[in-house]
C-alpha atoms as a PDB file:
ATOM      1  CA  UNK A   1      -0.977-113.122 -37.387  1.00  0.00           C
ATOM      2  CA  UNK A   2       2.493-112.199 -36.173  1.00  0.00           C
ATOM      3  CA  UNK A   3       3.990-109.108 -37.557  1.00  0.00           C
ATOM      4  CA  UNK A   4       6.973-109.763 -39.498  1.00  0.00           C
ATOM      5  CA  UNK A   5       8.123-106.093 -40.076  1.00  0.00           C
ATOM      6  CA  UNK A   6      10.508-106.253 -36.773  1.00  0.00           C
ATOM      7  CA  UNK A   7      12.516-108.991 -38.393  1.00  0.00           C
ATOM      8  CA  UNK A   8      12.436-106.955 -41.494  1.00  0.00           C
ATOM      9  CA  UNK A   9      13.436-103.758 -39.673  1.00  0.00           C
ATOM     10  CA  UNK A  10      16.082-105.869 -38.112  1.00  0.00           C
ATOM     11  CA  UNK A  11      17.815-107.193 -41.493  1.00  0.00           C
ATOM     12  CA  UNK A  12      17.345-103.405 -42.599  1.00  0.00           C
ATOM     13  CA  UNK A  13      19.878-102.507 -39.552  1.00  0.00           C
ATOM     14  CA  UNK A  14      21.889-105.495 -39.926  1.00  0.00           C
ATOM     15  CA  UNK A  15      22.595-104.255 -44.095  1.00  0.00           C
ATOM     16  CA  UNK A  16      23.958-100.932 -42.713  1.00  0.00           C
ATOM     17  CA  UNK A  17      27.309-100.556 -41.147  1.00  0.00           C
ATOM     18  CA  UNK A  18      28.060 -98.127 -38.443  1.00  0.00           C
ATOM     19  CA  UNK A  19      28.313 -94.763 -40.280  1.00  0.00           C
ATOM     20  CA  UNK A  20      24.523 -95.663 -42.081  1.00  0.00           C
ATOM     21  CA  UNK A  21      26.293 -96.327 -44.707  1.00  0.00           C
ATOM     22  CA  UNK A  22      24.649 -99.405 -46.828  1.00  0.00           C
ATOM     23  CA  UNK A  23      26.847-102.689 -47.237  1.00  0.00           C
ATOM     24  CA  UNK A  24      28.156-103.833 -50.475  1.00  0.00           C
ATOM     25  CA  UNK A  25      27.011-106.690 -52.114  1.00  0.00           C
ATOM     26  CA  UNK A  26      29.272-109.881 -52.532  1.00  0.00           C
ATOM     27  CA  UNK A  27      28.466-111.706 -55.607  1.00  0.00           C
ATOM     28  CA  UNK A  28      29.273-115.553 -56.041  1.00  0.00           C
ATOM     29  CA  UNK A  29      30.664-115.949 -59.441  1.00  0.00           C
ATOM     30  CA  UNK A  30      31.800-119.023 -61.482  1.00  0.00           C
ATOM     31  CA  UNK A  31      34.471-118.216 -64.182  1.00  0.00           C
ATOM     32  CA  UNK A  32      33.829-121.471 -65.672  1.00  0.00           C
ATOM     33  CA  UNK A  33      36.874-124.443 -66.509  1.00  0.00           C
ATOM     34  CA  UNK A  34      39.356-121.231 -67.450  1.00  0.00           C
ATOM     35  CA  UNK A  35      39.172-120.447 -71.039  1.00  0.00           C
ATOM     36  CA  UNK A  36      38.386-116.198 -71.166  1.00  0.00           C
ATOM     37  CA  UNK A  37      36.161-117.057 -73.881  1.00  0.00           C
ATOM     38  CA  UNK A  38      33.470-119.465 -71.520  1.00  0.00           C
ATOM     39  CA  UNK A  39      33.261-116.807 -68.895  1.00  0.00           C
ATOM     40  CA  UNK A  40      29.444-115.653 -68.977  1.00  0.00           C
ATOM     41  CA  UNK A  41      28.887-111.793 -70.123  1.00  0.00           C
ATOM     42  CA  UNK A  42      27.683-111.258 -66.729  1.00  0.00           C
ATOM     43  CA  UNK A  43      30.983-112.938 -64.567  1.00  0.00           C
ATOM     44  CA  UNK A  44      32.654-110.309 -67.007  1.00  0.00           C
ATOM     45  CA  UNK A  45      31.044-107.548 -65.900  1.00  0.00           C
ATOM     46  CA  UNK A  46      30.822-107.535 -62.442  1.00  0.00           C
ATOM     47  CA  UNK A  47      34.555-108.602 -62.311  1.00  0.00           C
ATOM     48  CA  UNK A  48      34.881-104.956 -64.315  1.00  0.00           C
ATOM     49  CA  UNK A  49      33.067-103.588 -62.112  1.00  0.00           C
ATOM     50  CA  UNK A  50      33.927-105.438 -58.524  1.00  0.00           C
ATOM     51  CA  UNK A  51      35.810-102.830 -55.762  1.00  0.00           C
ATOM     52  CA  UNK A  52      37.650-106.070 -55.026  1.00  0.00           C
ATOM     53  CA  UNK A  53      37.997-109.531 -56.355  1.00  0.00           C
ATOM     54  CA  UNK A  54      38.426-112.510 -54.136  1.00  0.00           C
ATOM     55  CA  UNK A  55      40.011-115.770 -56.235  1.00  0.00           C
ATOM     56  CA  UNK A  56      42.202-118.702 -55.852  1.00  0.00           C
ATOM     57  CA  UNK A  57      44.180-120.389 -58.587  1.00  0.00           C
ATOM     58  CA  UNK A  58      41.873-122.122 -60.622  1.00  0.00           C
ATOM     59  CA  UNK A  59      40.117-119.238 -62.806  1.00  0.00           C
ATOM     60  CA  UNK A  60      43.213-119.595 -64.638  1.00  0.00           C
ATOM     61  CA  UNK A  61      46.286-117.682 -65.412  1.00  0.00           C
ATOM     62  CA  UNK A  62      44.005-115.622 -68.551  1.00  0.00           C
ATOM     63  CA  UNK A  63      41.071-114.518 -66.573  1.00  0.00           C
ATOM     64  CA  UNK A  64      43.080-113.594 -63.308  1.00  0.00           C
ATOM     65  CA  UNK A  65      45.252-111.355 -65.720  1.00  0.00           C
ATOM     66  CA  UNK A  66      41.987-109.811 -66.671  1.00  0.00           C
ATOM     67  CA  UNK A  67      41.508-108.013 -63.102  1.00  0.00           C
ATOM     68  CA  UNK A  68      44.053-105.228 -62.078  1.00  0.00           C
ATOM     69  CA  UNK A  69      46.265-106.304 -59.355  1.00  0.00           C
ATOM     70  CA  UNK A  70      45.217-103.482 -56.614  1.00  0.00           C
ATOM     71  CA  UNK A  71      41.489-104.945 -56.608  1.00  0.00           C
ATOM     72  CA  UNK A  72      42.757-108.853 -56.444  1.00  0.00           C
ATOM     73  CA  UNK A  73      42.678-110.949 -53.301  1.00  0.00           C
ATOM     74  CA  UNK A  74      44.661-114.432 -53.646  1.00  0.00           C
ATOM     75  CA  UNK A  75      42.574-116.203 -50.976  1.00  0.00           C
ATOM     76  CA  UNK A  76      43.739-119.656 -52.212  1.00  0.00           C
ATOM     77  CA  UNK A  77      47.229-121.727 -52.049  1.00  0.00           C
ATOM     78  CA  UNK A  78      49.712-119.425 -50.548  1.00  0.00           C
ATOM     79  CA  UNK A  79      53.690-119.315 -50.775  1.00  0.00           C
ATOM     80  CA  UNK A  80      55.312-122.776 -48.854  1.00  0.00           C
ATOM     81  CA  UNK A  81      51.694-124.699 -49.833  1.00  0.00           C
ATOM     82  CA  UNK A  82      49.414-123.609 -47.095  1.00  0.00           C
ATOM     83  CA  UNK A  83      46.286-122.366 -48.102  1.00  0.00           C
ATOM     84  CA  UNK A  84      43.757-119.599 -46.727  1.00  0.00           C
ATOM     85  CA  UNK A  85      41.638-120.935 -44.250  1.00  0.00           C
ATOM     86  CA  UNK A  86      38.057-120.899 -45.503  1.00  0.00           C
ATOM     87  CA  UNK A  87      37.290-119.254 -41.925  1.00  0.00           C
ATOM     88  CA  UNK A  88      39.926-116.475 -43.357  1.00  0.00           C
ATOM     89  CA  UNK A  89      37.708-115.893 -46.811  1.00  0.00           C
ATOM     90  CA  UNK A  90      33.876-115.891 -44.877  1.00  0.00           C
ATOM     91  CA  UNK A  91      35.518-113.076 -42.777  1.00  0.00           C
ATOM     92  CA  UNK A  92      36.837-111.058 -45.176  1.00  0.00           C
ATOM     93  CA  UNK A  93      33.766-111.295 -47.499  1.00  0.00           C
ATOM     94  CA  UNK A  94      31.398-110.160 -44.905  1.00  0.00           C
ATOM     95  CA  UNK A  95      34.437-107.494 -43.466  1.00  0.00           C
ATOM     96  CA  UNK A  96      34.662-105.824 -47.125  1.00  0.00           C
ATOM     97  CA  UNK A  97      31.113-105.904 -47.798  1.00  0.00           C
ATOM     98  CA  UNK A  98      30.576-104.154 -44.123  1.00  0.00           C
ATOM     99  CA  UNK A  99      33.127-101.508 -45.647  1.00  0.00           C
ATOM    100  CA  UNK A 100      30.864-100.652 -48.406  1.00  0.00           C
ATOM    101  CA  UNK A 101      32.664-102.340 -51.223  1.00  0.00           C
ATOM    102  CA  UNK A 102      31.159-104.824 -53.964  1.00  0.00           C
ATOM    103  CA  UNK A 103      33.047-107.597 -54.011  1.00  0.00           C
ATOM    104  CA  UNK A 104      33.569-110.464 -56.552  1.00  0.00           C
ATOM    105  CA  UNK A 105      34.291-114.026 -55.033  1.00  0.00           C
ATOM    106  CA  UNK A 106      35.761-115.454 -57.944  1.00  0.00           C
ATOM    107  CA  UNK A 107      36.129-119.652 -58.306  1.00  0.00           C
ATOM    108  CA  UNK A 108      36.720-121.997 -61.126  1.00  0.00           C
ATOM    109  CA  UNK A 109      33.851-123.899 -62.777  1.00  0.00           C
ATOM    110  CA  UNK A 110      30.713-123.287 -60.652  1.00  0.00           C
ATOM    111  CA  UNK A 111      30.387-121.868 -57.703  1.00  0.00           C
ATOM    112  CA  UNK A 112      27.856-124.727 -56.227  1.00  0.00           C
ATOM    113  CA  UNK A 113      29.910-127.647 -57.503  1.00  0.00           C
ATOM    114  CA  UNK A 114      32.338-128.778 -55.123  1.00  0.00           C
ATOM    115  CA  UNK A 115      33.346-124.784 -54.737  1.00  0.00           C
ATOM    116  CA  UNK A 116      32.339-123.444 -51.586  1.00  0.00           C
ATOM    117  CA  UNK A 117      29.907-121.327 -52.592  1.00  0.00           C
ATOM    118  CA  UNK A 118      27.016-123.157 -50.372  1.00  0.00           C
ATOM    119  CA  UNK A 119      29.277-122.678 -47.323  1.00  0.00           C
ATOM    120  CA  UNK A 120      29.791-118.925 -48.300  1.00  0.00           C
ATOM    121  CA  UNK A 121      26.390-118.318 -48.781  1.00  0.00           C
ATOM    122  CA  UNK A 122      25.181-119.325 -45.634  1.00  0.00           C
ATOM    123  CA  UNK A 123      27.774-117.137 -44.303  1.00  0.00           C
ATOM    124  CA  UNK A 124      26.954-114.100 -45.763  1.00  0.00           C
ATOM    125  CA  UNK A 125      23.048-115.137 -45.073  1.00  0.00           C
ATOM    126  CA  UNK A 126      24.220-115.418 -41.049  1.00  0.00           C
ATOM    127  CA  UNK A 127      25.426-112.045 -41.127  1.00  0.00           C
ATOM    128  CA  UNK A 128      22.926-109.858 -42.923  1.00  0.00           C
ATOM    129  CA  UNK A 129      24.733-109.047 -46.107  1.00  0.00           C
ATOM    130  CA  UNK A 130      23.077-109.090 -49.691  1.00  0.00           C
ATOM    131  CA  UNK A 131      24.531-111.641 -52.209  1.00  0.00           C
ATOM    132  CA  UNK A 132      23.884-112.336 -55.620  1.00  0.00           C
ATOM    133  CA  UNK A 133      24.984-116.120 -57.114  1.00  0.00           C
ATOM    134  CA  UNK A 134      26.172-115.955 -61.067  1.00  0.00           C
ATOM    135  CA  UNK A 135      26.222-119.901 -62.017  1.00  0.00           C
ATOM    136  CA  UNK A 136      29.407-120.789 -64.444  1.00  0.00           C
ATOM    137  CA  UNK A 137      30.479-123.580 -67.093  1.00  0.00           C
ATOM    138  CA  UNK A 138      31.178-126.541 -64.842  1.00  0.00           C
ATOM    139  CA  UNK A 139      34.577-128.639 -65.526  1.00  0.00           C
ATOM    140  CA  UNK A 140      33.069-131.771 -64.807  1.00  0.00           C
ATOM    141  CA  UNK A 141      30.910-131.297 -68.045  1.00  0.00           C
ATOM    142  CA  UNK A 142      33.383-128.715 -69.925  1.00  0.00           C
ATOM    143  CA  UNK A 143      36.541-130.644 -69.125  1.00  0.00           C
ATOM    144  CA  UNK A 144      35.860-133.675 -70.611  1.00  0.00           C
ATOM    145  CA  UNK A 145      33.506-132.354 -73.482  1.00  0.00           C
ATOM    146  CA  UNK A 146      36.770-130.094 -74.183  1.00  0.00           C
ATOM    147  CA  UNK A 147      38.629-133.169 -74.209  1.00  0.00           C
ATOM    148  CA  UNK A 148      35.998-135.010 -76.938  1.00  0.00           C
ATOM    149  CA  UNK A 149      34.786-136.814 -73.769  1.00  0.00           C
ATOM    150  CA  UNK A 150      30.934-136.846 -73.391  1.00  0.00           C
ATOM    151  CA  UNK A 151      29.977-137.774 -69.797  1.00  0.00           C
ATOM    152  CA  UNK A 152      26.375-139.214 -71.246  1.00  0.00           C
ATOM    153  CA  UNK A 153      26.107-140.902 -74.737  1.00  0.00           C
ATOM    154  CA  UNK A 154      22.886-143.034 -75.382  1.00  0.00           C
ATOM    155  CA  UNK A 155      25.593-145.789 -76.820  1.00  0.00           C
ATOM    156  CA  UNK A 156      27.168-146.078 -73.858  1.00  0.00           C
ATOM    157  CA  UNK A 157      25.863-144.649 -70.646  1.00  0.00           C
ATOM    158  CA  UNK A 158      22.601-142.650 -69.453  1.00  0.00           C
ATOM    159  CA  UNK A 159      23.768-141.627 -65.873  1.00  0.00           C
ATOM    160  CA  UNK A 160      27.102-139.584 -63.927  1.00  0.00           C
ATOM    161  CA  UNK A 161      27.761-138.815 -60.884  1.00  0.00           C
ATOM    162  CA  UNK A 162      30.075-136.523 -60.198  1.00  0.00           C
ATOM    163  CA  UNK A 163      32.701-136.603 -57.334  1.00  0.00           C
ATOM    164  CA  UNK A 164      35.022-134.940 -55.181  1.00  0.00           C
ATOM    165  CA  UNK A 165      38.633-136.366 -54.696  1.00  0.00           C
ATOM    166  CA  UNK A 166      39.155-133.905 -51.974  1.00  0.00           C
ATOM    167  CA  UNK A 167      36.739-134.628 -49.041  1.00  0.00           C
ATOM    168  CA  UNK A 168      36.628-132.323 -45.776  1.00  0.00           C
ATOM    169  CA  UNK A 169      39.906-133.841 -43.760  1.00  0.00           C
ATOM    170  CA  UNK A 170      38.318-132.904 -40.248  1.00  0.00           C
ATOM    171  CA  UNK A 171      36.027-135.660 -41.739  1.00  0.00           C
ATOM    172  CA  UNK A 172      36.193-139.059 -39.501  1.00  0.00           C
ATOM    173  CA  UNK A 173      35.100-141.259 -42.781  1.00  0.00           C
ATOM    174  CA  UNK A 174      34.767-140.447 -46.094  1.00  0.00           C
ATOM    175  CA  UNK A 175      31.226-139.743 -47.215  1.00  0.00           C
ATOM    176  CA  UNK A 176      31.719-140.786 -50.847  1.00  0.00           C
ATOM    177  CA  UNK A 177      30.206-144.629 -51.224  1.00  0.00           C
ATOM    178  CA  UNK A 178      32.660-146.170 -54.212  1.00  0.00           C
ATOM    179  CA  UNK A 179      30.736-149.656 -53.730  1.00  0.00           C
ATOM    180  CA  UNK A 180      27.406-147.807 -54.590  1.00  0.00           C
ATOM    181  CA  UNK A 181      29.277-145.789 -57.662  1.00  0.00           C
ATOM    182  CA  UNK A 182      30.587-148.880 -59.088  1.00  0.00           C
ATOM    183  CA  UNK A 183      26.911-150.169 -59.069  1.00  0.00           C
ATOM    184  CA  UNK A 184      25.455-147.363 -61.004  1.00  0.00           C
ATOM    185  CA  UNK A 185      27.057-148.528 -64.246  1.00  0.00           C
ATOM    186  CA  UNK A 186      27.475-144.973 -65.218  1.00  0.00           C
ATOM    187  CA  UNK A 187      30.075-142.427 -65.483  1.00  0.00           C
ATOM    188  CA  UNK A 188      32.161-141.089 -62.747  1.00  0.00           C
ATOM    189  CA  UNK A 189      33.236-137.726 -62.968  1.00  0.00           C
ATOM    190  CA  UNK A 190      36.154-137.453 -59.829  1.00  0.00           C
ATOM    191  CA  UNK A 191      37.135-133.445 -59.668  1.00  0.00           C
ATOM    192  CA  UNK A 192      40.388-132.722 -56.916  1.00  0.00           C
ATOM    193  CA  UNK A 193      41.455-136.681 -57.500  1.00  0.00           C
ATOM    194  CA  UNK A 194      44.686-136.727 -58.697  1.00  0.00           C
ATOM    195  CA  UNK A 195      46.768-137.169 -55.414  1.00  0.00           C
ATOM    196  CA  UNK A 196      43.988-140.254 -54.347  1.00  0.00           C
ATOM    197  CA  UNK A 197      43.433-141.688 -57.716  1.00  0.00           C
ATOM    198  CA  UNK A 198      45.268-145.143 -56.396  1.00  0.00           C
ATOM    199  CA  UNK A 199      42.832-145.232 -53.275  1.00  0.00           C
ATOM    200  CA  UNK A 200      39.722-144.582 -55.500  1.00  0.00           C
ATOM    201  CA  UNK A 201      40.397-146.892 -58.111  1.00  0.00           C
ATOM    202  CA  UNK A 202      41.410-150.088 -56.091  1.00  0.00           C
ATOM    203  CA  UNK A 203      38.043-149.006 -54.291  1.00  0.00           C
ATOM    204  CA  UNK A 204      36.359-149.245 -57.891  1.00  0.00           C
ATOM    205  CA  UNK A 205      37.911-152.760 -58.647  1.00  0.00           C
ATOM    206  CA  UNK A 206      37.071-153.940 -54.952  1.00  0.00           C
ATOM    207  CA  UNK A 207      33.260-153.037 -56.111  1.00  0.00           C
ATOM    208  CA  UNK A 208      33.320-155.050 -58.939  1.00  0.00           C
ATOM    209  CA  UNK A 209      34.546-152.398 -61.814  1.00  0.00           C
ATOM    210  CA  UNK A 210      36.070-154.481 -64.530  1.00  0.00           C
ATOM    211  CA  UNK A 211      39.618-153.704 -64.524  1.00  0.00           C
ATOM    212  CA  UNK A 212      39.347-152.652 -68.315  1.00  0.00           C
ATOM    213  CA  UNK A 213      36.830-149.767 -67.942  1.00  0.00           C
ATOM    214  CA  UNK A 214      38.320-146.546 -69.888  1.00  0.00           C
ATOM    215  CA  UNK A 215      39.711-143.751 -67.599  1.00  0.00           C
ATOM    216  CA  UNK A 216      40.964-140.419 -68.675  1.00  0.00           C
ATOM    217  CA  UNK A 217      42.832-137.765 -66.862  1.00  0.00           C
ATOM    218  CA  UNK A 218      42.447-134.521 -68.147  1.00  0.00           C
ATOM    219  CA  UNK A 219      44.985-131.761 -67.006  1.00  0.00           C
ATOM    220  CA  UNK A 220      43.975-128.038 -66.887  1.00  0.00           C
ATOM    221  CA  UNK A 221      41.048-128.551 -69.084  1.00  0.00           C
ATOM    222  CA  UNK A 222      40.644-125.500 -71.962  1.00  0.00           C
ATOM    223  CA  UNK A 223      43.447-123.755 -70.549  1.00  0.00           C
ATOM    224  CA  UNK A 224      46.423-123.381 -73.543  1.00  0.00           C
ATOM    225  CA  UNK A 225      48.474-125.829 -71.847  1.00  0.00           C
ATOM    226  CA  UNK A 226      45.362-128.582 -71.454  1.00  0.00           C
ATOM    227  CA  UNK A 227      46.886-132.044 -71.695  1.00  0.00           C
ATOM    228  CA  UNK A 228      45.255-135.515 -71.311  1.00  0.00           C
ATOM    229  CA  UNK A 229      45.969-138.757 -70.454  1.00  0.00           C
ATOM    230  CA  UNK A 230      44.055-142.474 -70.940  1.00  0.00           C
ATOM    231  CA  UNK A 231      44.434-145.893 -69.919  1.00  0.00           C
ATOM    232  CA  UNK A 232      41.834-147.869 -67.620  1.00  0.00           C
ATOM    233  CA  UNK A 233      41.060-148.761 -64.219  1.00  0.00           C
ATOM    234  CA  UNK A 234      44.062-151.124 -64.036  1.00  0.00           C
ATOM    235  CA  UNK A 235      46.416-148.801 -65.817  1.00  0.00           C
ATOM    236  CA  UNK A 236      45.748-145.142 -65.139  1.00  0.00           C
ATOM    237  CA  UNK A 237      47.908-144.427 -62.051  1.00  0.00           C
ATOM    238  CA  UNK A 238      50.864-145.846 -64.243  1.00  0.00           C
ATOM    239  CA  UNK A 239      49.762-143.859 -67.378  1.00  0.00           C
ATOM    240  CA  UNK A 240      49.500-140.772 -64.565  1.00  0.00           C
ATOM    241  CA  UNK A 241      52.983-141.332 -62.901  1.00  0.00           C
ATOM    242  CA  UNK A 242      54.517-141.829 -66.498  1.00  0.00           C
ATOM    243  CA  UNK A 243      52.559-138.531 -67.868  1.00  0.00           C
ATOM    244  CA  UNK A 244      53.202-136.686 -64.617  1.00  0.00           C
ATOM    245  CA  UNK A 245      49.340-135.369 -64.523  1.00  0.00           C
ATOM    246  CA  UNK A 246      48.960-132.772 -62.294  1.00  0.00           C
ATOM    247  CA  UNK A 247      46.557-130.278 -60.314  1.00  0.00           C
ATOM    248  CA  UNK A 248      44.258-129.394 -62.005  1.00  0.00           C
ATOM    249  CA  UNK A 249      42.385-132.364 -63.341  1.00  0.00           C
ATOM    250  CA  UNK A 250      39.525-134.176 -63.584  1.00  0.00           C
ATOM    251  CA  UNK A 251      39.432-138.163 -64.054  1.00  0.00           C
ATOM    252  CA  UNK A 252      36.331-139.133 -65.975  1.00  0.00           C
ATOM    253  CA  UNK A 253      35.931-143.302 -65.065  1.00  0.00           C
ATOM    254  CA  UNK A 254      33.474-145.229 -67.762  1.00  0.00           C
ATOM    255  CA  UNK A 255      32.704-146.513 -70.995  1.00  0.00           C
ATOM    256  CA  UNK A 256      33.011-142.611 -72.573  1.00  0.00           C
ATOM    257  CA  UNK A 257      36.379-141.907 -71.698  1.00  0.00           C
ATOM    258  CA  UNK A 258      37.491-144.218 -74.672  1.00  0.00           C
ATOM    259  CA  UNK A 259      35.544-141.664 -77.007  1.00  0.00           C
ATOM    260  CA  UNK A 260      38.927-139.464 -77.352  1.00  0.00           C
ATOM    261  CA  UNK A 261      40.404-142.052 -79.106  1.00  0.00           C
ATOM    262  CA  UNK A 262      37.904-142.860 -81.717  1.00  0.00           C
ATOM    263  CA  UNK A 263      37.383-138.539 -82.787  1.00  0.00           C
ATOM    264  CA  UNK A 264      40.845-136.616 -81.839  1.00  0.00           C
ATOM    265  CA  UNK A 265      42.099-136.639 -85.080  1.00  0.00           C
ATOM    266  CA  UNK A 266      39.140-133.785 -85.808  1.00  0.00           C
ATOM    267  CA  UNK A 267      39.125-132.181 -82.572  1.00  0.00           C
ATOM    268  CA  UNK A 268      40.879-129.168 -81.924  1.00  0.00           C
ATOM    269  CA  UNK A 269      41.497-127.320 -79.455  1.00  0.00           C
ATOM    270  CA  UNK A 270      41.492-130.619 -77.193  1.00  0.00           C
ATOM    271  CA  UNK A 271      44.232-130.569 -76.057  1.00  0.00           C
ATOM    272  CA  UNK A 272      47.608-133.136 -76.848  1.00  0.00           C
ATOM    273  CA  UNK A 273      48.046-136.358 -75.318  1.00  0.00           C
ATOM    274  CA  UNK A 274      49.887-136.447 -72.713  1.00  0.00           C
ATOM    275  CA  UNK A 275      51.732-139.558 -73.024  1.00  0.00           C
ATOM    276  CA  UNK A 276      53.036-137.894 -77.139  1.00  0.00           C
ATOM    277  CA  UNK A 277      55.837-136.167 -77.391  1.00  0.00           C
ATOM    278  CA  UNK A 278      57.673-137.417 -74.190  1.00  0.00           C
ATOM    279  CA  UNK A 279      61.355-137.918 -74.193  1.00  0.00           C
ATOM    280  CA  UNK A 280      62.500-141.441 -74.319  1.00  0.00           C
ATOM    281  CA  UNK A 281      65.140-142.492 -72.341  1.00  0.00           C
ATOM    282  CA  UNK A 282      67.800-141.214 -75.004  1.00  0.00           C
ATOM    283  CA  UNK A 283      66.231-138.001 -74.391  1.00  0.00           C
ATOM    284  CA  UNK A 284      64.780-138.088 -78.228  1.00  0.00           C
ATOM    285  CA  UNK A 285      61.084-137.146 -78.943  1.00  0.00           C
ATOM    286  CA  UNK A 286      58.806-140.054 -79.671  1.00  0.00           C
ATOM    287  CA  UNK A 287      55.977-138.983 -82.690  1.00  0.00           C
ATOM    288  CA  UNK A 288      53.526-136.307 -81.922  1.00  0.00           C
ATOM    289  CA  UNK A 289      49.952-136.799 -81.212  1.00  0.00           C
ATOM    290  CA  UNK A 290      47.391-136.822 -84.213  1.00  0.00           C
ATOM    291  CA  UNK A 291      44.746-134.658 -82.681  1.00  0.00           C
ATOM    292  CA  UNK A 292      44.754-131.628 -80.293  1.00  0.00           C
ATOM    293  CA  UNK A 293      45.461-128.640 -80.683  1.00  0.00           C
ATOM    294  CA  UNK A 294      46.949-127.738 -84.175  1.00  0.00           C
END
């Protein structure tokens, strides 16, 4: 039997940096869809207790003012819209760990959906260092359940598939099969789809999807500004122009998304409809929306 302790002997050396000094650890943390209160007691504490905190925009404004500025790295859209390379974030990861320091890589929702955190884990893997993953609240469950949307309901639907709006662009074809979602006859769940949402849903209709089917857009889901938006496949980029939905927000395509209407007058904390309280063309308010936050 071949002896295995070389290899070990050679992660050992790989884990120390040149001084013999052991690495830090990097630890992939979700902060969940951005309300303080849904980050885990463990994403709390090893933010408190992180040497450095990696992030990009979407842990929201309230967690991100949780971490003192000196120990937080922006590592996501920068000033004139260009955004840190991913290449940029591996190497820094692995070049702070190297130095000794524990480090925090903070993203929204989870870290394994749609976030990276696969790509950064193989990464750190590559290079020796030690990584811990802490799994958070996912926004393509939270948003929409925050939003009095359930992406399942034995009524309705007993399937989703969830759905990224913003494929690889170094991609030669997208990878995402809209004729085979369609087909399903369950919920679609699109996260990063705001900016496509006219490509995706003629896609849907092309398939087959009944130009009625519900769709909701639902804008910076739990955070204190959390708006939302409905119409249906036919309708929703007009309902999104007229609303002016923006990053970040999740569209959730299927029977479900009508459930909003039927129980907002109870929910709270879900938000306010987007498409309430605009100014008319007089620049008067038209009546407020029944449910929401109040």
């Amino acid at each position: 039997m071949e002896d295995d302790s070389d290899e070990t002997d050679a992660l050992d050396a790989d884990a120390t940096d040149i001084d013999g000094e052991s690495v830090g650890t990097v630890h992939l943390v979700g902060s969940g869809p951005g309300d303080p209160e849904l980050l885990t007691l463990k994403a709390a504490r090893l933010i408190e207790e992180a040497d450095v905190v990696l992030h990009d925009k979407l842990p929201g404004p309230e967690i991100l003012g949780m971490i003192p500025a000196d120990k937080r790295e922006d590592v996501g859209k920068r000033a004139g819209g260009e955004w840190t390379p991913q290449e940029y974030t591996n190497a820094r990861l692995v070049e702070l760990a190297r130095e000794g320091k524990d480090v925090v890589r903070l993203k929204g929702g989870d870290p394994f959906v749609f976030g990276r955190g696969g790509e950064e884990m193989e990464h750190l893997a590559e290079h020796g260092i030690p990584f811990t993953v802490v799994p958070g609240i996912t926004s393509a469950v939270a948003g929409p359940g925050s939003a009095g949307i359930p992406v399942t309901h034995r009524d309705h639907v007993s399937s989703v598939s969830f759905v990224t709006g913003h494929e690889d662009p170094t991609k030669d074809e997208s990878a995402i099969d809209w004729h085979a979602l369609a087909a399903t006859g369950g919920t679609l769940v699109v996260l990063m789809g705001v900016g496509k949402l006219p490509l995706y849903t003629a896609e849907l209709r092309e398939a087959g999807m009944d130009g009625d089917t519900p769709v909701a857009l639902i804008e910076r889901a739990t955070w204190p500004e959390m708006r939302v938006a409905t119409g249906t496949l036919d309708t929703i980029v007009d309902v999104r122009d007229e609303a002016d939905i923006e990053p970040p927000a999740i569209t959730v395509i299927g029977e479900v998304a009508a459930t909003r209407d039927h129980v907002k007058e109870f929910l709270r904390g879900g938000g306010v409809d987007a498409l309430a309280n605009r100014a008319s063309t007089d620049g008067t308010k038209t009546s407020g929306d029944e449910g929401g936050d109040k």
